[in-house]
Protein backbone atom coordinates (compact mmCIF):
# COMPACT_ATOMS: atom_id res chain seq x y z
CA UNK A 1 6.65 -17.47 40.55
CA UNK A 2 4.50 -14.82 41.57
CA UNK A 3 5.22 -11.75 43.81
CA UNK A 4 2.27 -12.57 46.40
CA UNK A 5 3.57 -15.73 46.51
CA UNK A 6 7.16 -14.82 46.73
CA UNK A 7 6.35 -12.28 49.46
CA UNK A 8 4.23 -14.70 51.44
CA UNK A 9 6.80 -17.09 51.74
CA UNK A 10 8.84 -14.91 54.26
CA UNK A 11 6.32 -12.18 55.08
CA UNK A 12 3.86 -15.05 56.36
CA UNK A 13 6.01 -18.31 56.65
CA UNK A 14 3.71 -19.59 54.13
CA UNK A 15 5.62 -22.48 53.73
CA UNK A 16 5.72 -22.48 50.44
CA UNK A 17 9.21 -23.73 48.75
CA UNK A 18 9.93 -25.27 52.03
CA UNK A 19 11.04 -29.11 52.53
CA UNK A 20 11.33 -28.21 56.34
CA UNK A 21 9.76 -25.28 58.28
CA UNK A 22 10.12 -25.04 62.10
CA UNK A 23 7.14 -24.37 64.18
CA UNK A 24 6.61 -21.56 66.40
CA UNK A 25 3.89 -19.31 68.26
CA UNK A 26 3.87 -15.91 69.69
CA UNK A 27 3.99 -17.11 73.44
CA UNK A 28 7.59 -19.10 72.92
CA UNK A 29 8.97 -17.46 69.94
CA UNK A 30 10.91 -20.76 69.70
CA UNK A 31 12.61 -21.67 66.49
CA UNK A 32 12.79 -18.37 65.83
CA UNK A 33 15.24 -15.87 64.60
CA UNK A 34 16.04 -12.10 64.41
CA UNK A 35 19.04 -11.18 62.03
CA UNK A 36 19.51 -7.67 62.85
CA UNK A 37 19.40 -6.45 59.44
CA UNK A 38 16.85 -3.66 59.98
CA UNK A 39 16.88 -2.82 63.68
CA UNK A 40 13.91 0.08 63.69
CA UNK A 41 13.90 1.59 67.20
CA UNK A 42 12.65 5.01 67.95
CA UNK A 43 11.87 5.68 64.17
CA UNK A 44 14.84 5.17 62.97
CA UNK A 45 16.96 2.13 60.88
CA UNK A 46 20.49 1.09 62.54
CA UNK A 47 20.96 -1.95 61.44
CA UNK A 48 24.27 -4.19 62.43
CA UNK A 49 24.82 -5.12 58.70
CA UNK A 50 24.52 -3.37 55.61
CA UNK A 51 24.88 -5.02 52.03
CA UNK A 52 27.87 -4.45 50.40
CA UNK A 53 27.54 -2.43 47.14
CA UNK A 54 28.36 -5.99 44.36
CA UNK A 55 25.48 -7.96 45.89
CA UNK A 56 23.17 -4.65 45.52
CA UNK A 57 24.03 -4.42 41.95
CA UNK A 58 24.24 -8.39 41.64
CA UNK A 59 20.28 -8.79 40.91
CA UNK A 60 18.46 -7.86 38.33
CA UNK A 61 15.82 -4.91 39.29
CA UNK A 62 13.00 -6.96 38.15
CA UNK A 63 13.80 -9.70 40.37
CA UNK A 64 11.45 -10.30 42.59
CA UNK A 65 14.01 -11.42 45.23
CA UNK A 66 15.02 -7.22 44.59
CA UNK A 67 11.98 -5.76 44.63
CA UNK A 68 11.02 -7.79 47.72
CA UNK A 69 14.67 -8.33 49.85
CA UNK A 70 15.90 -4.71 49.33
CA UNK A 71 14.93 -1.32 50.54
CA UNK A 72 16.10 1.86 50.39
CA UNK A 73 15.75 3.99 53.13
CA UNK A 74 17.56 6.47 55.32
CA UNK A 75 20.01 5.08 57.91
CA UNK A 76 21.05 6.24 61.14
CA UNK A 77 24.40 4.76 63.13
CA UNK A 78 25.05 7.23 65.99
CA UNK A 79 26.58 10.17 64.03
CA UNK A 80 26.35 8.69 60.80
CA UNK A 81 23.56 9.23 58.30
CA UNK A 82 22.95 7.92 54.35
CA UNK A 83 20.32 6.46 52.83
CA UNK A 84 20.81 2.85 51.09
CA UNK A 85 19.47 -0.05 50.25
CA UNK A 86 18.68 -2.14 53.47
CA UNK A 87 17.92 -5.80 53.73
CA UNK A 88 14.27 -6.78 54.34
CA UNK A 89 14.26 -10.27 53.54
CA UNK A 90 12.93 -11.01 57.29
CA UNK A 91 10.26 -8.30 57.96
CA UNK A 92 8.43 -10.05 60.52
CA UNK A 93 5.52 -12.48 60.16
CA UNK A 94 2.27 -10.78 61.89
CA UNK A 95 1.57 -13.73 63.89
CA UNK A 96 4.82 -13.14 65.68
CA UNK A 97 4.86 -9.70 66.02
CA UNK A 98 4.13 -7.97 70.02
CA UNK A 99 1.16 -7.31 71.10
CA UNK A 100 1.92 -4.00 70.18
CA UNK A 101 1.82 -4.87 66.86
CA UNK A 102 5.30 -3.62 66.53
CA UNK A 103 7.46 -5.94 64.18
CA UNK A 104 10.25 -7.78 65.95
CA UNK A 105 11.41 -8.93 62.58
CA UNK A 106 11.08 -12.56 63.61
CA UNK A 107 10.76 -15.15 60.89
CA UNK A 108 10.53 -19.01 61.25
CA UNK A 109 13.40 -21.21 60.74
CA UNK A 110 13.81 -22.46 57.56
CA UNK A 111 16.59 -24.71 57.31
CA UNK A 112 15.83 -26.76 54.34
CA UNK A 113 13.91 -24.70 51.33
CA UNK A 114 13.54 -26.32 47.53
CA UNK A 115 15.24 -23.35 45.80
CA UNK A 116 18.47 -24.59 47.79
CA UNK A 117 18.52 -28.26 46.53
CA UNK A 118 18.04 -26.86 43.00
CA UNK A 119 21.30 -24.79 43.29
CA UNK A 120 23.00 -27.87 44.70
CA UNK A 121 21.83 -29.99 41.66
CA UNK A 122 23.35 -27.41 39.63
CA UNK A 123 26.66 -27.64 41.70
CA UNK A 124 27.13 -30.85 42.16
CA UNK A 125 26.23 -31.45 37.70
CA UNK A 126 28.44 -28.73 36.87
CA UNK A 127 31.63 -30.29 39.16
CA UNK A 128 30.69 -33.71 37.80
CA UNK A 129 31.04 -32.00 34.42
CA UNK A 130 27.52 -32.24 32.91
CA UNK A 131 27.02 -28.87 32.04
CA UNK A 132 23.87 -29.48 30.05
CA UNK A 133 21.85 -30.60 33.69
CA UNK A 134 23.35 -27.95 35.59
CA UNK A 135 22.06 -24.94 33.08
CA UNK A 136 18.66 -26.75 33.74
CA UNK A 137 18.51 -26.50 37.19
CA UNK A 138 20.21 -22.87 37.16
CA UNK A 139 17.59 -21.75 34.81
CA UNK A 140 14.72 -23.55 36.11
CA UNK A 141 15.39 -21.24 39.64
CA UNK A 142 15.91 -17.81 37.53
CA UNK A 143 12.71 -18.36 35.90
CA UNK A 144 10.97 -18.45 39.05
CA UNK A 145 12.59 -15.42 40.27
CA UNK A 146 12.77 -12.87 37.45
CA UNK A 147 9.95 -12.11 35.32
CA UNK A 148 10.66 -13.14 31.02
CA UNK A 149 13.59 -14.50 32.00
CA UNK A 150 15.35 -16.28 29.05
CA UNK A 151 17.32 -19.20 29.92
CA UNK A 152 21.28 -19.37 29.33
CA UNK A 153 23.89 -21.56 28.68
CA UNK A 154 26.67 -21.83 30.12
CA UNK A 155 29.81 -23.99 30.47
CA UNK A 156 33.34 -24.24 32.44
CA UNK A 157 34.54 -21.54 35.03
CA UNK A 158 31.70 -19.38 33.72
CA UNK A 159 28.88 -21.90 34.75
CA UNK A 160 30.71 -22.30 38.49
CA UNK A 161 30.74 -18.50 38.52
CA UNK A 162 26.96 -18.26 37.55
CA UNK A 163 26.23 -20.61 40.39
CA UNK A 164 28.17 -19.02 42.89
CA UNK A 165 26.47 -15.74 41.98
CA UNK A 166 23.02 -17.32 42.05
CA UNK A 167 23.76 -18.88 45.74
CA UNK A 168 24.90 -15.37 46.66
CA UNK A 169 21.33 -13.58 45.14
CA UNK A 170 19.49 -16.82 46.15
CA UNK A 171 21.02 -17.42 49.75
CA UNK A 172 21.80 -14.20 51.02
CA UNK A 173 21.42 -13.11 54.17
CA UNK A 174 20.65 -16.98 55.05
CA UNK A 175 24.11 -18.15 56.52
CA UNK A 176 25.21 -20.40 53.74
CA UNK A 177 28.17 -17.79 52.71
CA UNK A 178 30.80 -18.47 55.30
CA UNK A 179 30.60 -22.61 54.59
CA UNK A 180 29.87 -22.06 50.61
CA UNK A 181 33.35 -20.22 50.70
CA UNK A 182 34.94 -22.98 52.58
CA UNK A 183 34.39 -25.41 50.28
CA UNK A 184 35.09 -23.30 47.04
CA UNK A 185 38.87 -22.59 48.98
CA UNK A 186 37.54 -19.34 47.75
CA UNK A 187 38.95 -17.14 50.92
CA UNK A 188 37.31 -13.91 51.78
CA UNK A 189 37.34 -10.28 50.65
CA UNK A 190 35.14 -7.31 51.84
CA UNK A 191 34.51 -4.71 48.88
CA UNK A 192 33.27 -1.34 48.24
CA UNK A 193 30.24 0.13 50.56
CA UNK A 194 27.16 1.43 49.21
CA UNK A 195 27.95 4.69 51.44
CA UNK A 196 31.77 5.28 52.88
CA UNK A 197 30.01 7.63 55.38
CA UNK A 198 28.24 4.72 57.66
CA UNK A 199 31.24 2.68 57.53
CA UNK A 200 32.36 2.87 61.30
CA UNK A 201 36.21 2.98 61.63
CA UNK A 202 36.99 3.34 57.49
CA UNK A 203 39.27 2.15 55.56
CA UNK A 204 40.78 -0.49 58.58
CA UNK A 205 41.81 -3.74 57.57
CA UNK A 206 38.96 -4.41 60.11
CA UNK A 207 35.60 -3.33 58.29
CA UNK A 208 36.12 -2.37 54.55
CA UNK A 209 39.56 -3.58 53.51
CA UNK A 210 39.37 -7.08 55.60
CA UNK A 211 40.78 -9.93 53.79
CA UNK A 212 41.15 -13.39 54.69
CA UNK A 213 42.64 -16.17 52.73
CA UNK A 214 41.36 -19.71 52.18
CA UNK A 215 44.00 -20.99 54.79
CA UNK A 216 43.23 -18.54 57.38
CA UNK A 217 42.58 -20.26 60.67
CA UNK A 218 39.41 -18.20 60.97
CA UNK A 219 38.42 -19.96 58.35
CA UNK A 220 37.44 -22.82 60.85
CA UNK A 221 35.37 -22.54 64.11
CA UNK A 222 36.85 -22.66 67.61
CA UNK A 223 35.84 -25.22 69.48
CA UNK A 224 33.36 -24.60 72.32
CA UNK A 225 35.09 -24.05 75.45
CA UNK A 226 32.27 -25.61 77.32
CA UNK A 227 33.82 -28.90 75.25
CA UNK A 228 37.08 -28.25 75.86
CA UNK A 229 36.13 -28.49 80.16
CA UNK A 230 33.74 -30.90 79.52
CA UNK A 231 35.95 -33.87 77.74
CA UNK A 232 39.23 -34.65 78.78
CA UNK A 233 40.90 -36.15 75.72
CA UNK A 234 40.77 -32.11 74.46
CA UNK A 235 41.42 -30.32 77.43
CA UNK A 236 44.26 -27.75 76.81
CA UNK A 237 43.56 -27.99 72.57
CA UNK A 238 42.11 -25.64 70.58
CA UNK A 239 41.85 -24.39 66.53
CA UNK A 240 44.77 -22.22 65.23
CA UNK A 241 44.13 -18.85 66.12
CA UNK A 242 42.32 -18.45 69.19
């Protein structure tokens, strides 16, 4: 609940908030990972993802999942410039960084944390149609995260949008979005960029207007061709769509 706290928890691996965290050293980096959402080489930011513009404007600026996730700085892709708001959610915990003591952005794994199982509480009341528990445990998480924060109620389609929102500002970044969207049948649909400029190839149905419905067949992984060769009884099979 507090922002040294909050910050240690990623800047540090503190460990803090986490049911499991994997451990690793700077002579393996094992159980490691780098998500490429900074990328500072040669003094400049080119990262391979920007936020989107709705999940920007989604938190409150005195969240401290804001003030310590987001940064806005000056971007460079190539021949494309802008300054916007950049994802540092994994800056790089010392202990791991080179000997250099150049950040390689690498964070340990952290594949169970406690602010996850509260926003599955809160699903899993609000689809069994207790709303009462699920504002609880929907609160109890905001409270932690954004300073004189007054809880809510909620009920409905607007309590399952409030916790969809809250995995979005909670998760992000994190990997959970692809398979939370699978099981809402929600589908897919990019939106507006904080800058038009650093959008590579703009306005394609590839990058800023890509769409993909709930029944898409990309919507489910291909199997692993090394499976495929490996096991006879799916040899020649494989997922709609690749």
């Amino acid at each position: 609940t507090s922002q040294a706290d909050f910050t240690a928890l990623r800047t540090n691996d503190s460990g803090k908030e986490c049911i499991t965290q994997f451990w690793s050293s700077i002579l393996s980096n094992a159980n490691t990972n780098d998500y490429g959402y900074v990328q500072f080489t040669g003094g400049l930011y080119a990262p391979n993802y920007i936020p989107e513009k709705w999940i920007v404007e989604a938190y409150d600026h005195s969240d401290l999942r804001f003030t310590t996730w987001f940064r806005r700085t000056q971007v460079n892709l190539g021949n494309f410039s802008g300054t916007v708001y950049l994802c540092f959610k994994f800056p790089g915990n010392p202990e791991l960084m080179s000997s250099t003591g150049t950040s390689t952005y690498i964070q340990k794994i952290k594949p169970f944390r406690i602010a996850e199982q509260y926003l599955i509480a809160a699903e899993g009341y609000a689809m069994a149609g207790q709303a009462e528990q699920a504002c609880t445990y929907l609160n109890r998480l905001r409270a932690s995260r954004i300073p004189g924060y007054a809880d809510r109620r909620y009920t409905g389609d607007e309590l399952m949008a409030q916790i969809k929102l809250e995995r979005a500002r909670e998760l992000y970044g994190e990997g959970f979005r692809f398979k939370d969207l699978k099981r809402w049948n929600q589908g897919f649909e990019r939106s507006e960029a904080q800058d038009k400029n650093l959008v590579i190839d703009a306005g394609s149905s590839y990058t800023e207007l890509m769409k993909r419905d709930a029944s898409d067949p990309f919507f489910v992984w291909p199997i692993p061709q090394a499976e495929i060769d490996s096991n006879p009884q799916i040899r020649g099979q494989q997922n709609a769509g690749y």
